[in-house]
PDB file of N, CA and C in Angstrom:
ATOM      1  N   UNK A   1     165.477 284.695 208.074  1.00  0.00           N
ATOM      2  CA  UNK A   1     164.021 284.760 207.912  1.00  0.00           C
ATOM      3  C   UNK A   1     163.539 283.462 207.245  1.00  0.00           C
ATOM      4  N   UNK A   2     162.711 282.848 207.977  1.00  0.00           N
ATOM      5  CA  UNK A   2     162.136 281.543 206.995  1.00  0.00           C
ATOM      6  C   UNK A   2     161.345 282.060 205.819  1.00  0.00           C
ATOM      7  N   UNK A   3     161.595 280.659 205.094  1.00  0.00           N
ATOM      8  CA  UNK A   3     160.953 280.660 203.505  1.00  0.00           C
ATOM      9  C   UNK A   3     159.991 280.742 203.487  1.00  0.00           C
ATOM     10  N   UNK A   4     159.017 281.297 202.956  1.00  0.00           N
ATOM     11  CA  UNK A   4     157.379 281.406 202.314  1.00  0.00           C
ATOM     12  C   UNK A   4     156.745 280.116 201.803  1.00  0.00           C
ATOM     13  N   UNK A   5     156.182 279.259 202.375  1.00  0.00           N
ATOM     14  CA  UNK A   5     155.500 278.356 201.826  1.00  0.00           C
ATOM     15  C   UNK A   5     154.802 278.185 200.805  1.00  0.00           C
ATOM     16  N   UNK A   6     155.136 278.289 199.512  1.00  0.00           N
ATOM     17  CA  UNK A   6     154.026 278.437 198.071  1.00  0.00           C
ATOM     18  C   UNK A   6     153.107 277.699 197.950  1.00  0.00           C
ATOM     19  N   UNK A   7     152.867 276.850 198.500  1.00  0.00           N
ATOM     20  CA  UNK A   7     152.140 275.824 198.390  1.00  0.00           C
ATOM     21  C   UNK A   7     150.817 276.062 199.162  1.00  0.00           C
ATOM     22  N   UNK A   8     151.074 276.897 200.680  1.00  0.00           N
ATOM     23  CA  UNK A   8     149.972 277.716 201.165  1.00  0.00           C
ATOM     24  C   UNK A   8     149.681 278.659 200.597  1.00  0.00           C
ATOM     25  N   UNK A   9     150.337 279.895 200.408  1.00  0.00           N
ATOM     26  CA  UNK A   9     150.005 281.014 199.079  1.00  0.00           C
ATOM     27  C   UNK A   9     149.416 280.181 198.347  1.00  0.00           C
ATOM     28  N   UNK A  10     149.709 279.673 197.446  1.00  0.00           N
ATOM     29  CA  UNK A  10     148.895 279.239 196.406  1.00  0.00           C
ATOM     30  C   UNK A  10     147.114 278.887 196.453  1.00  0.00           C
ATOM     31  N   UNK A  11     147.304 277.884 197.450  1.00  0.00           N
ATOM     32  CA  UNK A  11     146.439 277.435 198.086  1.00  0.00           C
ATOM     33  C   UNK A  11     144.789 278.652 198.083  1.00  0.00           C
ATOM     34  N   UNK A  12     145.551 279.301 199.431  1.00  0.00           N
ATOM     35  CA  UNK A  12     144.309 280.166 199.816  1.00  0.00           C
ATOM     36  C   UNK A  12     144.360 281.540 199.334  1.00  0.00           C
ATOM     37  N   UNK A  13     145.448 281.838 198.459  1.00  0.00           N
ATOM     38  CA  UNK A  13     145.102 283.128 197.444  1.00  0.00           C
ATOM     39  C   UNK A  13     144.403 282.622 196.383  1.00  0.00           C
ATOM     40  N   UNK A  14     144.619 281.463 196.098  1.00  0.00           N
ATOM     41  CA  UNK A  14     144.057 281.059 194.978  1.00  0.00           C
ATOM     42  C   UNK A  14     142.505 280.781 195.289  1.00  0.00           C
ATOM     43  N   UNK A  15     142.050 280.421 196.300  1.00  0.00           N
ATOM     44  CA  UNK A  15     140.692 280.195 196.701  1.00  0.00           C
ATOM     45  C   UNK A  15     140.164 281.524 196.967  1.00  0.00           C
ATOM     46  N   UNK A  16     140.505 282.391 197.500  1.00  0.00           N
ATOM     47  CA  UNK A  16     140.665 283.828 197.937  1.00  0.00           C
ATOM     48  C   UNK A  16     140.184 284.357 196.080  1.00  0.00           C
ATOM     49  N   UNK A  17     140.618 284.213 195.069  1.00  0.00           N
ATOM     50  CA  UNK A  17     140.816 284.223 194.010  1.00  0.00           C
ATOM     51  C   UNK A  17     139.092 283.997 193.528  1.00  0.00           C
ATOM     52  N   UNK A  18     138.933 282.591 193.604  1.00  0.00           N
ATOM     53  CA  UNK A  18     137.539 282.052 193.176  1.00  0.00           C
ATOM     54  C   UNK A  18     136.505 282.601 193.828  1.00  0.00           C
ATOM     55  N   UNK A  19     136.505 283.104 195.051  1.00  0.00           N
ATOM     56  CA  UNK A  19     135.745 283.487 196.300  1.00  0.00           C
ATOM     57  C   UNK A  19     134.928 284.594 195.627  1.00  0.00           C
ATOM     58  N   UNK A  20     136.223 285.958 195.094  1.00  0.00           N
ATOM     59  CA  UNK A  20     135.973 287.160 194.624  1.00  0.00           C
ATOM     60  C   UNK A  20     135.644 286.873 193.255  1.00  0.00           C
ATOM     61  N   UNK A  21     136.273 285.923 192.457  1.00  0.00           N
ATOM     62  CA  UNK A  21     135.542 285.922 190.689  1.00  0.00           C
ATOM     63  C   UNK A  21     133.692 285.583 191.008  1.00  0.00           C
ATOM     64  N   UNK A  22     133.656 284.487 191.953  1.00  0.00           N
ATOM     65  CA  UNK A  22     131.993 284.107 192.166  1.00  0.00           C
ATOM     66  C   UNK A  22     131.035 285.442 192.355  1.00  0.00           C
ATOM     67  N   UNK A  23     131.883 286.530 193.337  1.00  0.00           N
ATOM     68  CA  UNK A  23     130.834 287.613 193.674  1.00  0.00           C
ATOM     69  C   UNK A  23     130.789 288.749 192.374  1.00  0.00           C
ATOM     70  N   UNK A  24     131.808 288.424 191.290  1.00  0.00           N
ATOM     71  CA  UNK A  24     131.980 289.216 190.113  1.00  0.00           C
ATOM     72  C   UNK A  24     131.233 289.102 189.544  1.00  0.00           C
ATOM     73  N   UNK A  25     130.852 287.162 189.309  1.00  0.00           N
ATOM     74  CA  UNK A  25     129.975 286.461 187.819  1.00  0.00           C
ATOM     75  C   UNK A  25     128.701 287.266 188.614  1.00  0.00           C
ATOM     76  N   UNK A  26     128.494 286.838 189.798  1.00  0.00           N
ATOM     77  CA  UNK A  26     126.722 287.517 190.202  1.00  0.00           C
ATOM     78  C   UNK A  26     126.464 288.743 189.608  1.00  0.00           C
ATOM     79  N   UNK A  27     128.027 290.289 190.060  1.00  0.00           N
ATOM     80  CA  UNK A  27     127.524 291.341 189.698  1.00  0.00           C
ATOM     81  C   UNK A  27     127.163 291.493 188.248  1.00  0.00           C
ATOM     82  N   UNK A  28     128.295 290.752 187.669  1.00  0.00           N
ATOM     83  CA  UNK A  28     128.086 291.185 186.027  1.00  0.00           C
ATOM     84  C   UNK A  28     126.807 290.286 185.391  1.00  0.00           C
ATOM     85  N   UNK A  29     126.032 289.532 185.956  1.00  0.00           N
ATOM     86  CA  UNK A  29     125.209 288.594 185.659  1.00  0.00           C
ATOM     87  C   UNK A  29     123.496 289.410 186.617  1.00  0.00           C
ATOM     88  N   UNK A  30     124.269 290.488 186.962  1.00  0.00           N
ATOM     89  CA  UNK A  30     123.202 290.887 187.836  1.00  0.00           C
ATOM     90  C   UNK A  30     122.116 290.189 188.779  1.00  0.00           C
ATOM     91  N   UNK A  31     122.164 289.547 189.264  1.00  0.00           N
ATOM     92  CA  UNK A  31     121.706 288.238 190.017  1.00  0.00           C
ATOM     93  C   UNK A  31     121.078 288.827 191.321  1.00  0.00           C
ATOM     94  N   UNK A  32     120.354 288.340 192.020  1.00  0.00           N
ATOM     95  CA  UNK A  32     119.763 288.874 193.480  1.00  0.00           C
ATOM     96  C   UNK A  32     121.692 288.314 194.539  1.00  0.00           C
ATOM     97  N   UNK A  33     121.842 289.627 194.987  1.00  0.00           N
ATOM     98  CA  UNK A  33     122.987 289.673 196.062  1.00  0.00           C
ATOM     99  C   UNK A  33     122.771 290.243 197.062  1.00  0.00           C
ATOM    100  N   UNK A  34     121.954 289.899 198.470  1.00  0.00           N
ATOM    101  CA  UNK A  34     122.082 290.944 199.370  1.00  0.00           C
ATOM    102  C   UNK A  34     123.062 290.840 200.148  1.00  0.00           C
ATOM    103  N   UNK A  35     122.870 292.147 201.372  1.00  0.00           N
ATOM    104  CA  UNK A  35     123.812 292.269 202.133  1.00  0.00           C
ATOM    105  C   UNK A  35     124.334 291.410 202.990  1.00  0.00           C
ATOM    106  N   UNK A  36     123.644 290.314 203.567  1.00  0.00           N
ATOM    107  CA  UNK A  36     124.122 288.942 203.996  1.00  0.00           C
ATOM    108  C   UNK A  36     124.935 288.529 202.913  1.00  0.00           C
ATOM    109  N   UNK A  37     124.215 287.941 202.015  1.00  0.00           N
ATOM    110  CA  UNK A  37     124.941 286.952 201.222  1.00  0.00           C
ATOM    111  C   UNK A  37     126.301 287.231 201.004  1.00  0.00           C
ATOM    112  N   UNK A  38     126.310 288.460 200.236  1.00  0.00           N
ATOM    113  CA  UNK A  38     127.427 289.631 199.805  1.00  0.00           C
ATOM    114  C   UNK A  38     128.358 289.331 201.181  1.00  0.00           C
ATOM    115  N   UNK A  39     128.073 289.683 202.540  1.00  0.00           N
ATOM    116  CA  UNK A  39     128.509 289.793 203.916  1.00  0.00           C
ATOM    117  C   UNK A  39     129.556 288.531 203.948  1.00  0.00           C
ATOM    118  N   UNK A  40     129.279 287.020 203.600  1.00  0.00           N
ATOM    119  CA  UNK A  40     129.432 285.894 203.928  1.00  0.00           C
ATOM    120  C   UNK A  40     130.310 285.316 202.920  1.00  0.00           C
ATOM    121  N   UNK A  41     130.312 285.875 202.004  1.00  0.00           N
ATOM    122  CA  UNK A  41     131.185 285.504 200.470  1.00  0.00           C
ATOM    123  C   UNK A  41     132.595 286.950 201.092  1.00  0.00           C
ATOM    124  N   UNK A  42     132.549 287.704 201.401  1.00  0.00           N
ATOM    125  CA  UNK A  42     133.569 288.722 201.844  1.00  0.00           C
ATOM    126  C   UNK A  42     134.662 288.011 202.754  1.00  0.00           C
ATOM    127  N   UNK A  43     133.805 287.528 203.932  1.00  0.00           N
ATOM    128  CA  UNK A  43     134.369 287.130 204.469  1.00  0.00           C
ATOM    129  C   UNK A  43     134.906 285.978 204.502  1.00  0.00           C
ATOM    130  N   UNK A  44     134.522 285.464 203.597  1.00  0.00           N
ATOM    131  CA  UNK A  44     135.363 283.675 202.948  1.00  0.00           C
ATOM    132  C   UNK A  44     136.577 284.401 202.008  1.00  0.00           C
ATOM    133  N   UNK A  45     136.985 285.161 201.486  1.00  0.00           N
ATOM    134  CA  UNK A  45     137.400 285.764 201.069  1.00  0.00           C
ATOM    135  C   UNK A  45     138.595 286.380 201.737  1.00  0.00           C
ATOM    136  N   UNK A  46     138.203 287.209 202.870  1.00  0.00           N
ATOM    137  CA  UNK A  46     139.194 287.970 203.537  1.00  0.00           C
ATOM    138  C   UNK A  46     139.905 286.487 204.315  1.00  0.00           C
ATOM    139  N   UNK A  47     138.973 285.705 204.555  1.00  0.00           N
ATOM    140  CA  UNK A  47     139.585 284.425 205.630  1.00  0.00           C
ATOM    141  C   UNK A  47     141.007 284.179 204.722  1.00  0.00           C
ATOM    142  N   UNK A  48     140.565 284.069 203.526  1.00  0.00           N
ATOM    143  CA  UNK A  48     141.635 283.453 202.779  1.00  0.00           C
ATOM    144  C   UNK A  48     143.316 283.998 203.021  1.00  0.00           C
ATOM    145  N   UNK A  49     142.808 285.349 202.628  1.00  0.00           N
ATOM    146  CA  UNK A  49     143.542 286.448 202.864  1.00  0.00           C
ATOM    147  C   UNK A  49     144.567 286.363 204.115  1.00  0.00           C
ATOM    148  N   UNK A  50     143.818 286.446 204.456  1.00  0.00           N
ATOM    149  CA  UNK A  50     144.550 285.983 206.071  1.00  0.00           C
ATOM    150  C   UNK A  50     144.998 285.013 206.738  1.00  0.00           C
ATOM    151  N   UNK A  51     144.968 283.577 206.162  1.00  0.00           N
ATOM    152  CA  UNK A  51     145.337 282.526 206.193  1.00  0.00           C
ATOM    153  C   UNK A  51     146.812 282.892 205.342  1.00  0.00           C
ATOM    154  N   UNK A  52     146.563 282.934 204.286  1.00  0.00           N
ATOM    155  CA  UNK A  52     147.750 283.387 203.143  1.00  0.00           C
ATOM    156  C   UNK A  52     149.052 284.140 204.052  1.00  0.00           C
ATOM    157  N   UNK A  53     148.327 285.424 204.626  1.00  0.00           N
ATOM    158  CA  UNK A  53     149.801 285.964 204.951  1.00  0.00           C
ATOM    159  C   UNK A  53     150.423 285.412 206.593  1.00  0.00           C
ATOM    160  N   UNK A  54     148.902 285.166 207.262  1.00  0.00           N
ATOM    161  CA  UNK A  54     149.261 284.374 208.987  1.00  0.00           C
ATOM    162  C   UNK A  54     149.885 282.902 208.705  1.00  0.00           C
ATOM    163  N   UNK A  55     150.002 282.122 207.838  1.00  0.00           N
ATOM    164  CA  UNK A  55     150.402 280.628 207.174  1.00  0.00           C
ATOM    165  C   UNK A  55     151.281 280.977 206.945  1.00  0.00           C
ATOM    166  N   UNK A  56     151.767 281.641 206.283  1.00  0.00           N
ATOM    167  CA  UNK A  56     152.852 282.196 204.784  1.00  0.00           C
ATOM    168  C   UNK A  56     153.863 281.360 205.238  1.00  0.00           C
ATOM    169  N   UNK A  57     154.548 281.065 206.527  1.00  0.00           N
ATOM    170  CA  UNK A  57     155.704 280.443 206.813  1.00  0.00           C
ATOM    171  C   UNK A  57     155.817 279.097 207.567  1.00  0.00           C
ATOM    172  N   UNK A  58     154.297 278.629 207.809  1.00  0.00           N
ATOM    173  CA  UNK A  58     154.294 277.636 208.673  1.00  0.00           C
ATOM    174  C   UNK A  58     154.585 276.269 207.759  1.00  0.00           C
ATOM    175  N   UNK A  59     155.028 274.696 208.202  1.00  0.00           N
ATOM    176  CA  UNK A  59     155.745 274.112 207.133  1.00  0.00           C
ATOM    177  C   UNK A  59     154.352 273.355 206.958  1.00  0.00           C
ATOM    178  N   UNK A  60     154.280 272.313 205.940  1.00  0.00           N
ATOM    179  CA  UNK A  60     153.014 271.651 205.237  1.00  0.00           C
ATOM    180  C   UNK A  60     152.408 271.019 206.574  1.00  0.00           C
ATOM    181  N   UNK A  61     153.378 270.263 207.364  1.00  0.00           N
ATOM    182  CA  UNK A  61     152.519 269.635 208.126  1.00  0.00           C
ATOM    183  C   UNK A  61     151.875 269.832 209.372  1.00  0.00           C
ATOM    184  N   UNK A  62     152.144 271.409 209.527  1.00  0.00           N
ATOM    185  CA  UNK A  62     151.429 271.916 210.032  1.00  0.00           C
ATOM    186  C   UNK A  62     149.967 272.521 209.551  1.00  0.00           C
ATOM    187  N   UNK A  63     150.112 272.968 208.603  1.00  0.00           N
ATOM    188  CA  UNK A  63     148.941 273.615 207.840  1.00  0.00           C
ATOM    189  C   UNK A  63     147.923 272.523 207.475  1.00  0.00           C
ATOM    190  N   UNK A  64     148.127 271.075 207.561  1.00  0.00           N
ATOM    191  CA  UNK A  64     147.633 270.027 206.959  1.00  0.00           C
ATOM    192  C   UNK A  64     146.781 269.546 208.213  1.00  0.00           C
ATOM    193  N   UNK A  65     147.367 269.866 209.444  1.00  0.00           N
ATOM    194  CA  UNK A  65     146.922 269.128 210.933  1.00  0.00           C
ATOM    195  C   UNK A  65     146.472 270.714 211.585  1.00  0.00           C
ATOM    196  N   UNK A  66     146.292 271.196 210.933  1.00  0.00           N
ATOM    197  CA  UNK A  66     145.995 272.927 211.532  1.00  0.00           C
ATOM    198  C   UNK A  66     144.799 272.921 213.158  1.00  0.00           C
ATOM    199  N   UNK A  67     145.392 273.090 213.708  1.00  0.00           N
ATOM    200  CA  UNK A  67     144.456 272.539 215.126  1.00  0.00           C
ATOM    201  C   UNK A  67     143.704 274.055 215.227  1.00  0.00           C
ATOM    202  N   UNK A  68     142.344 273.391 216.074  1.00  0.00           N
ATOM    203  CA  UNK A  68     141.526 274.893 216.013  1.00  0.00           C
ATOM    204  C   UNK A  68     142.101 276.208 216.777  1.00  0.00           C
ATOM    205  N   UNK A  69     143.141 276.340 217.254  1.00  0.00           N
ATOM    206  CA  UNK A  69     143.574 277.410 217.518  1.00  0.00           C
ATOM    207  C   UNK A  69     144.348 278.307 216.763  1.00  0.00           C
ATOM    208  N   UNK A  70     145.254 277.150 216.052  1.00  0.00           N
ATOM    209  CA  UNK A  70     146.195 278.045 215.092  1.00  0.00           C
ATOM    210  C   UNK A  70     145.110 278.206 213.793  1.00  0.00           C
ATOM    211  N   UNK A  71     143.596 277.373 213.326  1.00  0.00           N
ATOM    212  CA  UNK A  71     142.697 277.949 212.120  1.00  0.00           C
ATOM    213  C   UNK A  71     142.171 279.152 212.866  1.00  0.00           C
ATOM    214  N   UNK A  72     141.848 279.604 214.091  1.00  0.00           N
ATOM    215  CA  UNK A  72     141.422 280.796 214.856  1.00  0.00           C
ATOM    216  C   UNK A  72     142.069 282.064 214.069  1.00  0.00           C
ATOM    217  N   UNK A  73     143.648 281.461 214.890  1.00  0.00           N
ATOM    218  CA  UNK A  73     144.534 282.444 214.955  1.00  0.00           C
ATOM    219  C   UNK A  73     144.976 282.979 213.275  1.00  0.00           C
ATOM    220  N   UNK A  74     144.990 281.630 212.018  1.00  0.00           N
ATOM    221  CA  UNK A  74     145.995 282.353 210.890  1.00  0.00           C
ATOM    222  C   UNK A  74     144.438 283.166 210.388  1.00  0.00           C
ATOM    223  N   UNK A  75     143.422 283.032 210.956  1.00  0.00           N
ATOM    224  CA  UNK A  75     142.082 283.603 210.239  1.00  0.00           C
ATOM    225  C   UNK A  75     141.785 284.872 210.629  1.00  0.00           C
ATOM    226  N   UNK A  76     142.763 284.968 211.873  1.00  0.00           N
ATOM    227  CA  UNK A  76     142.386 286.931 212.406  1.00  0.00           C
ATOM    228  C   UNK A  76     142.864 287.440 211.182  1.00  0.00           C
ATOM    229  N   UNK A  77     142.805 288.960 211.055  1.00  0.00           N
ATOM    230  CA  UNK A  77     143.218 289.828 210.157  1.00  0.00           C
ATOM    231  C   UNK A  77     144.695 290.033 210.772  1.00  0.00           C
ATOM    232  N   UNK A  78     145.438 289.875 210.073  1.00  0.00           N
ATOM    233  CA  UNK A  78     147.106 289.927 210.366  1.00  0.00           C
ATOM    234  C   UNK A  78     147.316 291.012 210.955  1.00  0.00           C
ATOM    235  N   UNK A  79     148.043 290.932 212.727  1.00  0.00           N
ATOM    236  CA  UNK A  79     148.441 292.276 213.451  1.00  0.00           C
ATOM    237  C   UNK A  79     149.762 292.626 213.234  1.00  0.00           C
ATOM    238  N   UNK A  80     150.288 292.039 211.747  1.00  0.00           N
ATOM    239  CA  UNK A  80     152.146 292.449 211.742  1.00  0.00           C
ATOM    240  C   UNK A  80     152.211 292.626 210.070  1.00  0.00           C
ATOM    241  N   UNK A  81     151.188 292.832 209.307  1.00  0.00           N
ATOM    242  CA  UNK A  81     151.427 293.494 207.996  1.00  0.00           C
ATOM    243  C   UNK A  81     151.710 294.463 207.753  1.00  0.00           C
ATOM    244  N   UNK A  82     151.180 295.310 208.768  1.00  0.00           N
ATOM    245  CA  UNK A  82     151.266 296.672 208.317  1.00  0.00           C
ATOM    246  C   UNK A  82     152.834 297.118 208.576  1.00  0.00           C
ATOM    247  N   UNK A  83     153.526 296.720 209.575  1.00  0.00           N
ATOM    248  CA  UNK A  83     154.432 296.663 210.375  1.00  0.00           C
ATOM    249  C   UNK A  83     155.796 295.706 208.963  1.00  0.00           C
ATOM    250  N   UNK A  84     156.470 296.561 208.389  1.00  0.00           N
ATOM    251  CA  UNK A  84     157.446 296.326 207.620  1.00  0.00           C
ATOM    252  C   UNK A  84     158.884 295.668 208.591  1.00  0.00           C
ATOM    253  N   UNK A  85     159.016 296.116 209.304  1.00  0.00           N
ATOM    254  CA  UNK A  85     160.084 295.839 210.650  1.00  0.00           C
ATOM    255  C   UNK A  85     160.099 294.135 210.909  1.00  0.00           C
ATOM    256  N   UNK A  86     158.973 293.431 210.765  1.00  0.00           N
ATOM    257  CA  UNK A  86     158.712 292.283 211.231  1.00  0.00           C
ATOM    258  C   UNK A  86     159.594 291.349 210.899  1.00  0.00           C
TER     259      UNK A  86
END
């Protein structure tokens, strides 16, 4: 099984990370959030998410030259997480 790239983890969990503290400071700051806005910060968020585990193994210089198919593809919602077997 190839190695986990930490350097991608890091990366976009960690942005994934800032994405969700930003929509925190609003709630606890009570701030105007609607359902767009809210909508568009989620999904920068989940992108991350999904970059994180669709990346997880690809090597730097790929992730660095990421061509628009494979940013398409690591940005779907992962069809092999759920799936332990993989």
């Amino acid at each position: 099984m190839p190695k986990l790239n930490r350097a991608i983890l890091r990366y976009d969990i960690g942005d994934c990370v800032v994405q969700l503290q930003q929509i925190l400071t609003k709630l606890d700051a009570r701030k105007p959030l609607d359902d767009i806005e809210y909508r568009i910060e989620m999904q920068h968020a989940f992108h991350h998410l999904n970059f994180a585990w669709n990346a997880r193994q690809w090597p730097m210089k790929r992730y660095e030259r990421c061509s628009k198919r494979d940013f398409k593809k690591a940005g779907d919602f992962p069809k092999d997480l759920l799936n332990i077997d993989d």
